[in-house]
C-alpha atoms as a PDB file:
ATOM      1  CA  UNK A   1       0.000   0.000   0.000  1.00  0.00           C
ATOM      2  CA  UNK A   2       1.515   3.666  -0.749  1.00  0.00           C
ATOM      3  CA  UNK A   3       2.432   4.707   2.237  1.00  0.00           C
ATOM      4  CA  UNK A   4       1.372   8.834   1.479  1.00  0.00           C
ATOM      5  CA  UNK A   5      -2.198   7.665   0.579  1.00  0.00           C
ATOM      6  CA  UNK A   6      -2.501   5.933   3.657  1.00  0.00           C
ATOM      7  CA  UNK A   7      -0.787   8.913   5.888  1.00  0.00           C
ATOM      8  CA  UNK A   8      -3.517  10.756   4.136  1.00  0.00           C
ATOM      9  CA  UNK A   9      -6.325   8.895   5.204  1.00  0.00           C
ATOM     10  CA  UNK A  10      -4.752   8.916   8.744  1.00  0.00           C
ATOM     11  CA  UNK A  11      -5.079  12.789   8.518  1.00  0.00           C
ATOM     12  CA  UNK A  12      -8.637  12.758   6.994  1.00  0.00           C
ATOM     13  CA  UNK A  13      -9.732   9.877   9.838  1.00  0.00           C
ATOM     14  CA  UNK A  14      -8.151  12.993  12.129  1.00  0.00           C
ATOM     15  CA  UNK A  15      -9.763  15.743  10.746  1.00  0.00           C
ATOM     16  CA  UNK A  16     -13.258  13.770  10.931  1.00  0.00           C
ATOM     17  CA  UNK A  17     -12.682  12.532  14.936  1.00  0.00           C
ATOM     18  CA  UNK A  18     -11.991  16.230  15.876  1.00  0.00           C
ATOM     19  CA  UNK A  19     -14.995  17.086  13.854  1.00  0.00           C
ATOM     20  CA  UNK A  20     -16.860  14.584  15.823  1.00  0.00           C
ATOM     21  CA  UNK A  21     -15.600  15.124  19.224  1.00  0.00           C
ATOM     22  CA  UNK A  22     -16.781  18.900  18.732  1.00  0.00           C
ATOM     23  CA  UNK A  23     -20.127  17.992  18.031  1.00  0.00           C
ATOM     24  CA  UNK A  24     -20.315  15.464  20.832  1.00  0.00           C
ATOM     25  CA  UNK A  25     -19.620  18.154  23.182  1.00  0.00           C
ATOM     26  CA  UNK A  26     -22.563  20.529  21.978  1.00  0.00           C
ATOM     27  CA  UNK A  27     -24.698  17.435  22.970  1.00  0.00           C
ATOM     28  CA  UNK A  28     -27.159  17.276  25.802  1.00  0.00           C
ATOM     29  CA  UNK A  29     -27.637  13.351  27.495  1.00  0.00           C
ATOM     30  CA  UNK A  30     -30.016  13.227  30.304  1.00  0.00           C
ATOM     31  CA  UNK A  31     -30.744   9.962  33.069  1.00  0.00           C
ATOM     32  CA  UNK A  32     -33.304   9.590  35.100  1.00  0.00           C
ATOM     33  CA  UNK A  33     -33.920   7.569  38.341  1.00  0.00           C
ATOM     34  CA  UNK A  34     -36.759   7.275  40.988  1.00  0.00           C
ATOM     35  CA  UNK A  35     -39.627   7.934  37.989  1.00  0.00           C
ATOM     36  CA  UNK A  36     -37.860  10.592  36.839  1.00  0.00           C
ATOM     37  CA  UNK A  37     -37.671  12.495  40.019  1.00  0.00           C
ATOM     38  CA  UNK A  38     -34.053  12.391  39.836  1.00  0.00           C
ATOM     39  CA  UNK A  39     -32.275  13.409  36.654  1.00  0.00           C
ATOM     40  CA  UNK A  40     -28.958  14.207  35.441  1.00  0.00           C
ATOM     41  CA  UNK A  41     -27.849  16.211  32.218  1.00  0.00           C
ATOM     42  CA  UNK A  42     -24.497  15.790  31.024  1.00  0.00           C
ATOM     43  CA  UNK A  43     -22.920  16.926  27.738  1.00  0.00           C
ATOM     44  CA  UNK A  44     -21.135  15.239  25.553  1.00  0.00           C
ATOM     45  CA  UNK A  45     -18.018  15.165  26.948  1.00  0.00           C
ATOM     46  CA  UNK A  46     -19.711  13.485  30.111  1.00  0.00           C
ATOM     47  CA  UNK A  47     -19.541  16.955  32.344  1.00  0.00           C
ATOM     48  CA  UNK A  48     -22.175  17.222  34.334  1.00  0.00           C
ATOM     49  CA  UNK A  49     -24.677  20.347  33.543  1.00  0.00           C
ATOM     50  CA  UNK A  50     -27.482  19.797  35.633  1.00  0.00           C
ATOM     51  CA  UNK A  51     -28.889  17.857  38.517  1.00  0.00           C
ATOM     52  CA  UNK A  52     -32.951  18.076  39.772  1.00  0.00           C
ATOM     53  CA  UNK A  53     -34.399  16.038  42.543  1.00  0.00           C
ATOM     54  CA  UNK A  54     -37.818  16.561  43.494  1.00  0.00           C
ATOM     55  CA  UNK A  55     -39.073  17.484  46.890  1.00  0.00           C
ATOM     56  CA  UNK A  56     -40.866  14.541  47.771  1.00  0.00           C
ATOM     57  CA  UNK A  57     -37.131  12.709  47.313  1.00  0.00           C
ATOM     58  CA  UNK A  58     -35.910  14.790  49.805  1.00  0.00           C
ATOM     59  CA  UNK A  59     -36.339  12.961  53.599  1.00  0.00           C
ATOM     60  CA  UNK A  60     -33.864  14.357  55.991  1.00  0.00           C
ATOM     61  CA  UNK A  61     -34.042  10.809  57.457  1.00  0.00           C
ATOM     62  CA  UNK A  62     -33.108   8.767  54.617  1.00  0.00           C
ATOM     63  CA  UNK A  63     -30.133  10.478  53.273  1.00  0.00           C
ATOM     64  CA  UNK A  64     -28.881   7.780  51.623  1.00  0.00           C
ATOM     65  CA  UNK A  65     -31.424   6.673  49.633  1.00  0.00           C
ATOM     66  CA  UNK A  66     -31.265  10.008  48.038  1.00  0.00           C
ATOM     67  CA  UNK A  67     -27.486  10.002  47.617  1.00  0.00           C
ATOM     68  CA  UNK A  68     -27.745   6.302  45.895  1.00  0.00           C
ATOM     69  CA  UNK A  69     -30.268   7.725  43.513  1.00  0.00           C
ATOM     70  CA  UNK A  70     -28.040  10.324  42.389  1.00  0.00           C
ATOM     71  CA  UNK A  71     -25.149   8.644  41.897  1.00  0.00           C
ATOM     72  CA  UNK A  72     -27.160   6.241  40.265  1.00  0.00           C
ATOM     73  CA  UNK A  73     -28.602   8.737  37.643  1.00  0.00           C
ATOM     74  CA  UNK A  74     -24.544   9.971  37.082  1.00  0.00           C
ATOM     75  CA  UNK A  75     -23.836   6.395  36.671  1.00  0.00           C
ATOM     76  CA  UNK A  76     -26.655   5.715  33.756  1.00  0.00           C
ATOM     77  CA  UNK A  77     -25.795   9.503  32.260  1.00  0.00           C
ATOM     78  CA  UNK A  78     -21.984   8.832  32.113  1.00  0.00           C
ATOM     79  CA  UNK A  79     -22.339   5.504  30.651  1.00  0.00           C
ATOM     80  CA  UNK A  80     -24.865   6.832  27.986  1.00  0.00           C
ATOM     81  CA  UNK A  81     -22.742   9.433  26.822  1.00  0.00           C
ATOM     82  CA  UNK A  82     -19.819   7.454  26.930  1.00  0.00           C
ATOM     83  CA  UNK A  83     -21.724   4.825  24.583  1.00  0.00           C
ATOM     84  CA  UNK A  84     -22.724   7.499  21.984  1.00  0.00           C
ATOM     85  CA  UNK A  85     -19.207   8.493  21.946  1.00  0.00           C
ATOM     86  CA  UNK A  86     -18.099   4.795  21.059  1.00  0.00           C
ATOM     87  CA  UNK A  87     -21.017   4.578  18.703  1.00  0.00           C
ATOM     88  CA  UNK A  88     -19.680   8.486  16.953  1.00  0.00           C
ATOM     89  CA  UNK A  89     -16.208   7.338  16.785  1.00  0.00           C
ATOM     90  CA  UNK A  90     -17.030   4.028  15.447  1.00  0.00           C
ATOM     91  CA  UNK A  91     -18.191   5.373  12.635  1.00  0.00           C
ATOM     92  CA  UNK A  92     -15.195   7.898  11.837  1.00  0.00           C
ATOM     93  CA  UNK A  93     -13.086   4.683  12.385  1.00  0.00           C
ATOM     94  CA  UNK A  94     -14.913   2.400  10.401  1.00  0.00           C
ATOM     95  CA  UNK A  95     -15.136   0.283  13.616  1.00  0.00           C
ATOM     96  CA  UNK A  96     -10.997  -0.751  13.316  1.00  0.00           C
ATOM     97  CA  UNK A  97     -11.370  -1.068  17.475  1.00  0.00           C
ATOM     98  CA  UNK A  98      -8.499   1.549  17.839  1.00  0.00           C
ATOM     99  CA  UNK A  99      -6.079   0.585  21.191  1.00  0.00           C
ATOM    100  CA  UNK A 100      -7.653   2.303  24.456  1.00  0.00           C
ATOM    101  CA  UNK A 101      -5.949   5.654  25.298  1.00  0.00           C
ATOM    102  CA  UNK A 102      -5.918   7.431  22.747  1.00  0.00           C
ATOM    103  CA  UNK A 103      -8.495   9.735  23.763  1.00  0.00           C
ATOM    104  CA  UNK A 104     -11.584   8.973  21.486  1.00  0.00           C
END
């Protein structure tokens, strides 16, 4: 294989990732636990933009049942966006299962 055509491709595979990871993070992913009275809004990048609990979730006496359902609706949010990244990136890649690390 000619080695420039391929380096090209590389660079075009590039281009297209950063293209991707841009739009990724102008994405909105939201979980929610408890019957929705607990929900969590990430972006694409998997920060965290929001978090609403309803009142009646609120029990000064059970603490951690409210502290499991939150964590619980980051849990769901992070691996959501973290499986429409795989999904976005697959795609650029052509699914070629590039080594973990690099970012993507």
């Amino acid at each position: 294989m000619n080695i420039q055509k391929m380096m090209k491709q590389v660079q075009q595979m590039q281009a297209q990732m950063q293209k991707t990871q841009a739009e990724l993070a102008d994405r909105s992913v939201d979980a929610a636990v408890a019957g929705g009275r607990v929900s969590v809004t990430a972006n694409g990048h998997g920060d965290i933009t929001s978090i609403k609990i309803a009142k009646e979730v609120v029990d000064p006496e059970d603490v951690d049942t409210l502290q499991d359902l939150v964590l619980s609706a980051i849990q769901q949010v992070q691996e959501k966006v973290k499986q429409q990244a795989a999904d976005e990136m697959g795609k650029v890649t052509g699914g070629m299962g590039l080594p973990p690390g690099l970012g993507f």
